[in-house]
C-alpha atoms as a PDB file:
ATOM      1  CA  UNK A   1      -4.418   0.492  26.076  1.00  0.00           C
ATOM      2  CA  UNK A   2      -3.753  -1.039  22.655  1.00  0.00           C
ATOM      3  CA  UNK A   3      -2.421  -4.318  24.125  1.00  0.00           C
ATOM      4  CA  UNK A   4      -4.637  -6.329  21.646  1.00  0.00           C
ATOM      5  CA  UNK A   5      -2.939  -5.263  18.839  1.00  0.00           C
ATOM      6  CA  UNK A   6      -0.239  -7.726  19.958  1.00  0.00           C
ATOM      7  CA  UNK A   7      -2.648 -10.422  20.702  1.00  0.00           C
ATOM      8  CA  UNK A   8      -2.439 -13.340  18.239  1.00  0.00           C
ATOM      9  CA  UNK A   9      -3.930 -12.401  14.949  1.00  0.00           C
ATOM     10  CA  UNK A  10      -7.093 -14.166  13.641  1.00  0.00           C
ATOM     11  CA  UNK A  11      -5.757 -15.507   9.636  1.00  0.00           C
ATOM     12  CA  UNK A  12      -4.504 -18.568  11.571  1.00  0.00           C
ATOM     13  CA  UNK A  13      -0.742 -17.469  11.343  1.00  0.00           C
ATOM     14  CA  UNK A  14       2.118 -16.101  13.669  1.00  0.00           C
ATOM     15  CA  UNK A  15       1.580 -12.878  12.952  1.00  0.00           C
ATOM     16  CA  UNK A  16      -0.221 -10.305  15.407  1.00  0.00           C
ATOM     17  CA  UNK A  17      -3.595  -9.113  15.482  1.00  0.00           C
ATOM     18  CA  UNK A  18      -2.144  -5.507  13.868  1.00  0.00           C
ATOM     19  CA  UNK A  19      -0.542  -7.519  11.308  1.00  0.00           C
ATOM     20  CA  UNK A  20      -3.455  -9.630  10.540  1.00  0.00           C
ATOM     21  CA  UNK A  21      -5.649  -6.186  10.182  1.00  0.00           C
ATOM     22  CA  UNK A  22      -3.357  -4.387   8.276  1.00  0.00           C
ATOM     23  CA  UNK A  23      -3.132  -6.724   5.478  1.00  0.00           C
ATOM     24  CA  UNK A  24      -6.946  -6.780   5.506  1.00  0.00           C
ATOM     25  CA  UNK A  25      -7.106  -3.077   5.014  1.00  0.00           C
ATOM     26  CA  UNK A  26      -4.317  -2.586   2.204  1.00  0.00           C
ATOM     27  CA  UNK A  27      -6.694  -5.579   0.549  1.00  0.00           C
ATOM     28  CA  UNK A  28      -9.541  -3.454   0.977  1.00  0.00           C
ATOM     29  CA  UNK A  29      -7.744  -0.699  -0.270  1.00  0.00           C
ATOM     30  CA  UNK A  30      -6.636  -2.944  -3.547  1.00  0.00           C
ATOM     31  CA  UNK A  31     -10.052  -4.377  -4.246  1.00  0.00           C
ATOM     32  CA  UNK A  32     -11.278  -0.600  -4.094  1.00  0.00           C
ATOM     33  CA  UNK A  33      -8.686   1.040  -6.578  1.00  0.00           C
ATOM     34  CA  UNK A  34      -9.804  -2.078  -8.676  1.00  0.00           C
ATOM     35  CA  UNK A  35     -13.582  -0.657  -8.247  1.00  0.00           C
ATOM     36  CA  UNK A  36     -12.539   2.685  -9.092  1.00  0.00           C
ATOM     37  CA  UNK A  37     -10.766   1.549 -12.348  1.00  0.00           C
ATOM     38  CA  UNK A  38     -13.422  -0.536 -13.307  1.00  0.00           C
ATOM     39  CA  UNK A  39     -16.160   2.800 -12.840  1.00  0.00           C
ATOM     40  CA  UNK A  40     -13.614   5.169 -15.006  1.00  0.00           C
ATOM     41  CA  UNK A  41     -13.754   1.988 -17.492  1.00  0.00           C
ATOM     42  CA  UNK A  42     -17.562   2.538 -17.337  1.00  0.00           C
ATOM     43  CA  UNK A  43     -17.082   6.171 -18.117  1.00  0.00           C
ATOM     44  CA  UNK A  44     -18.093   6.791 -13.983  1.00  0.00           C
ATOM     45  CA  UNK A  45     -15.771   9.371 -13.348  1.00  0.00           C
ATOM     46  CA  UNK A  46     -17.607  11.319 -10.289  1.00  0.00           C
ATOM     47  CA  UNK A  47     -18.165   7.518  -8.464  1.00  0.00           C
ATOM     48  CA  UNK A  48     -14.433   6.759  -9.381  1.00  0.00           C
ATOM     49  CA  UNK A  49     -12.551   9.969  -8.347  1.00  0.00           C
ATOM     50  CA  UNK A  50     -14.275   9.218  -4.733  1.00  0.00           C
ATOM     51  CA  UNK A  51     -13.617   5.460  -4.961  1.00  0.00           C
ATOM     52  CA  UNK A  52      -9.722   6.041  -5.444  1.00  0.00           C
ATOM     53  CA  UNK A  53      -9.675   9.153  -3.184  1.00  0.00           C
ATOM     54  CA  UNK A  54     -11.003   6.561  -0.109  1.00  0.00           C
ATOM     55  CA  UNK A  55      -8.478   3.516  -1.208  1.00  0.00           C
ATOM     56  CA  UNK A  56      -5.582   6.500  -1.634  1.00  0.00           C
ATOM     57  CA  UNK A  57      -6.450   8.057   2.493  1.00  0.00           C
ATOM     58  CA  UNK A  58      -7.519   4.525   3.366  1.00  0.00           C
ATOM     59  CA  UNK A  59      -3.806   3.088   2.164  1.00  0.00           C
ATOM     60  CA  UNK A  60      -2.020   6.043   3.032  1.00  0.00           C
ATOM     61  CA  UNK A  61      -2.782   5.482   6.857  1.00  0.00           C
ATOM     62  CA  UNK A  62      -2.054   2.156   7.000  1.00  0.00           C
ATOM     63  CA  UNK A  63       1.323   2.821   5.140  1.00  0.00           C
ATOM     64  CA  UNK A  64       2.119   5.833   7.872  1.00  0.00           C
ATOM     65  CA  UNK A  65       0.509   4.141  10.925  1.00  0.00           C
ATOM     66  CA  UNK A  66       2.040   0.657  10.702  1.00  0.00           C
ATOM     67  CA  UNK A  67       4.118  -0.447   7.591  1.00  0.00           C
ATOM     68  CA  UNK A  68       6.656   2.718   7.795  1.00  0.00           C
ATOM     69  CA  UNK A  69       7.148   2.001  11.392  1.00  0.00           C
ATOM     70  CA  UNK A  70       7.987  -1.864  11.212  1.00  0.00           C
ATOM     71  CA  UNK A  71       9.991  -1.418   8.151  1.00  0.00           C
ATOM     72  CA  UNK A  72      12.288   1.134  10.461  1.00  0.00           C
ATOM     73  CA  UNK A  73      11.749  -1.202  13.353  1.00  0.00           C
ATOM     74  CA  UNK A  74      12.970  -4.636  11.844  1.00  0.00           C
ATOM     75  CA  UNK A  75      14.395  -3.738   7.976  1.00  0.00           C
ATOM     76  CA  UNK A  76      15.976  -1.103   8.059  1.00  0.00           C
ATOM     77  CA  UNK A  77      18.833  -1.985  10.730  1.00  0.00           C
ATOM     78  CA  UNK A  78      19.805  -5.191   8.616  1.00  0.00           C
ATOM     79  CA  UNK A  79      20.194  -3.260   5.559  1.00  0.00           C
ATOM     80  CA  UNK A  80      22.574  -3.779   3.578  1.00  0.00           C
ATOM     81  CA  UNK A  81      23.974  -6.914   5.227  1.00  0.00           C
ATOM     82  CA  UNK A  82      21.260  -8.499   6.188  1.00  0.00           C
ATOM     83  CA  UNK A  83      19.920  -8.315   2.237  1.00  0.00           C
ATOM     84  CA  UNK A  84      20.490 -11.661   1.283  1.00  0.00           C
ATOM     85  CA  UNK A  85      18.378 -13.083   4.099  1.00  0.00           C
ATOM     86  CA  UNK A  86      15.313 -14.274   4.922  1.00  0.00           C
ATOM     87  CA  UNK A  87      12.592 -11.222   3.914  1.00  0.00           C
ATOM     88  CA  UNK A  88      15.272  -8.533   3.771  1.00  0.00           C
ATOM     89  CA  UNK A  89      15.754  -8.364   0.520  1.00  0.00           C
ATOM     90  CA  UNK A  90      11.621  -9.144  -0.605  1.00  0.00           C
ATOM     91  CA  UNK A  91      10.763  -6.566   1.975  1.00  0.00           C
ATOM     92  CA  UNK A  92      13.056  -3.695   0.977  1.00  0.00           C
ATOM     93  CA  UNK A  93      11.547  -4.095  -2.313  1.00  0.00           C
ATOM     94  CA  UNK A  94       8.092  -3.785  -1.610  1.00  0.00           C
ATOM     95  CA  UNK A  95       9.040  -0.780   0.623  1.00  0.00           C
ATOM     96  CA  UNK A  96      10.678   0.903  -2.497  1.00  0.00           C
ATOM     97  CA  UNK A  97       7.594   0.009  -4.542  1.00  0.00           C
ATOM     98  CA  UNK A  98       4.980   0.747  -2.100  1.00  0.00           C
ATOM     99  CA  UNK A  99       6.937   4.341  -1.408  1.00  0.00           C
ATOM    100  CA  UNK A 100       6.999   5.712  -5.009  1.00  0.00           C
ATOM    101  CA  UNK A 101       3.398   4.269  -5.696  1.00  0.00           C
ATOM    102  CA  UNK A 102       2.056   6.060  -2.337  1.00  0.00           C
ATOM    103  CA  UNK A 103       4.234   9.345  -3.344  1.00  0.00           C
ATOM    104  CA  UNK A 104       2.887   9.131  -6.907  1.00  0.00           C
ATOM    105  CA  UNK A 105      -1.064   8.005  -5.709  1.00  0.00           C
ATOM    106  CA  UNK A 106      -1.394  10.809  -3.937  1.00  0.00           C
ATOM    107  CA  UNK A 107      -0.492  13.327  -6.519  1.00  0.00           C
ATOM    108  CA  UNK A 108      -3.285  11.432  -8.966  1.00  0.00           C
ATOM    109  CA  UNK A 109      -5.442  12.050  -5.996  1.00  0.00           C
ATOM    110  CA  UNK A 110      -4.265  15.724  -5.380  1.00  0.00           C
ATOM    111  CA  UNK A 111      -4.579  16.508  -9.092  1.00  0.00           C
ATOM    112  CA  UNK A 112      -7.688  14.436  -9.309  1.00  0.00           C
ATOM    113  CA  UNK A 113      -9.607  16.040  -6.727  1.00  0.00           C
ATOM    114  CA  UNK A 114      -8.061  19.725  -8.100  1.00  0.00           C
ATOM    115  CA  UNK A 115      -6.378  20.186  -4.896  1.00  0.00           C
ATOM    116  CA  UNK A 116      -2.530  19.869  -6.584  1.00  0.00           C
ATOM    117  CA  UNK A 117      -0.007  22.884  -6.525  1.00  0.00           C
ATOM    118  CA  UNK A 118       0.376  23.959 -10.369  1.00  0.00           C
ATOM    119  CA  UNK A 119       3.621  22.510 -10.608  1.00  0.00           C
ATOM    120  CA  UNK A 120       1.877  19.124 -10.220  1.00  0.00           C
ATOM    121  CA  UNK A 121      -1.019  19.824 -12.216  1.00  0.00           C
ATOM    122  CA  UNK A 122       0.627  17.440 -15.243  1.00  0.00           C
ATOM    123  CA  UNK A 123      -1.335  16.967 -18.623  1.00  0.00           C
ATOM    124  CA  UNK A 124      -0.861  13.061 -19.107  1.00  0.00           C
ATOM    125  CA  UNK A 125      -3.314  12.098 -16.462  1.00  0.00           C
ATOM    126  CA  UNK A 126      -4.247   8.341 -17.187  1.00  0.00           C
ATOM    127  CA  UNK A 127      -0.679   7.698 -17.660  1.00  0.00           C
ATOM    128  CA  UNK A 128       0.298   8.571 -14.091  1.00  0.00           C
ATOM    129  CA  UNK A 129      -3.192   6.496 -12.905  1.00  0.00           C
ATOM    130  CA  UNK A 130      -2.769   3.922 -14.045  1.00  0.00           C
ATOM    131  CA  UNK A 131       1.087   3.565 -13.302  1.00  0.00           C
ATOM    132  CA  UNK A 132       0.054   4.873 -10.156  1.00  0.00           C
ATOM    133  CA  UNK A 133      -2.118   1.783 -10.316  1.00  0.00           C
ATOM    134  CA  UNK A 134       0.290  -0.854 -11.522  1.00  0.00           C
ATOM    135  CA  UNK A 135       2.301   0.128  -8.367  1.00  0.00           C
ATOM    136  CA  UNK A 136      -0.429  -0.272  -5.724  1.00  0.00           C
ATOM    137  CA  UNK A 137      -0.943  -3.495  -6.849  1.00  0.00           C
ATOM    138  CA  UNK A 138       2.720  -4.647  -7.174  1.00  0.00           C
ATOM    139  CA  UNK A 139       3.629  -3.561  -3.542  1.00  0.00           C
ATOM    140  CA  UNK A 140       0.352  -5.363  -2.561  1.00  0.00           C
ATOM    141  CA  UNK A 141       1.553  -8.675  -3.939  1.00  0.00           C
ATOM    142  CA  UNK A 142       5.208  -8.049  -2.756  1.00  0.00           C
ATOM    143  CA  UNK A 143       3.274  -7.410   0.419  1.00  0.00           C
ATOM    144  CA  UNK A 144       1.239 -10.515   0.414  1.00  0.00           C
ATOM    145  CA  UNK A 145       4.251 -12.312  -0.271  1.00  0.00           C
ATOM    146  CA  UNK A 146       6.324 -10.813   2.511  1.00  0.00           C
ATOM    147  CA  UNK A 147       3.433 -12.089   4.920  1.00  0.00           C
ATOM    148  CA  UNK A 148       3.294 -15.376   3.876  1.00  0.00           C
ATOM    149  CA  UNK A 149       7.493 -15.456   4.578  1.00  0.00           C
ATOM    150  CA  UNK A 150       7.666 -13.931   7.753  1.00  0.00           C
ATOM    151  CA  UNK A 151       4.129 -15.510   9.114  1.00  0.00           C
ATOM    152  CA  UNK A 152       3.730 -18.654   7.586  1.00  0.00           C
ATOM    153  CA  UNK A 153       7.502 -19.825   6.617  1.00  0.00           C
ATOM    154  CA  UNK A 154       6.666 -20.515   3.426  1.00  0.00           C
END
């Protein structure tokens, strides 16, 4: 039924078309926590609670539907002798980032939204947004980078 998904992607790589659409929507999601933390910068806190709220659901299933999955699929077997090849080691890294800034993202957006138990209702807010922020972005160029390895050799 979802056959296409293993067609041949459309960014002119090797990769697949679910690749090829999955790093379109984590860049989506990137470009819209950069929105949102330009509208809190602007003092837009309603507009930016729901910007980051849709980049945290829209990144979260793309991290649960596909990334988690390959990572188990091709990574996680070669680990840890495999670590010194090829995307291994680049890969297990932006797995490890990407996993504590999804964990931690969705607390901001739990608290954020006023949906967090109390024991995650913490006081320091912008401090855990905008590390929550740093991390989204790192895993995004670790992920970027682990594209252009395994789809484009280089």
């Amino acid at each position: 039924m979802f056959g296409f998904l293993n067609s041949r992607g459309f960014l002119g790589t090797t990769a697949s078309f679910r690749v090829d659409i999955t790093l379109v929507f984590i860049l989506m999601a990137s470009l819209l926590f950069t929105i949102g933390w330009r509208l809190a910068l602007n003092k837009k806190f309603k507009a930016h609670r729901w910007t980051q709220t849709i980049a945290a659901i829209l990144n979260a299933v793309v991290v649960l539907s596909t990334m988690i999955s390959s990572f188990i699929k091709y990574i996680l077997p070669g680990i840890p002798g495999k670590l010194n090849e090829g995307s291994y080691a680049v890969t297990t890294i932006h797995a490890l980032i990407g996993a504590i800034g999804l964990g931690l993202g969705i607390i901001v957006v739990l608290r954020g939204n006023e949906l967090a138990p109390k024991s995650l209702q913490f006081e320091n807010y912008k401090l855990f947004m905008r590390t929550s922020y740093v991390l989204y972005m790192l895993s995004t160029l670790m992920g970027i980078l682990v594209y252009l390895i395994v789809y484009t050799g280089h």
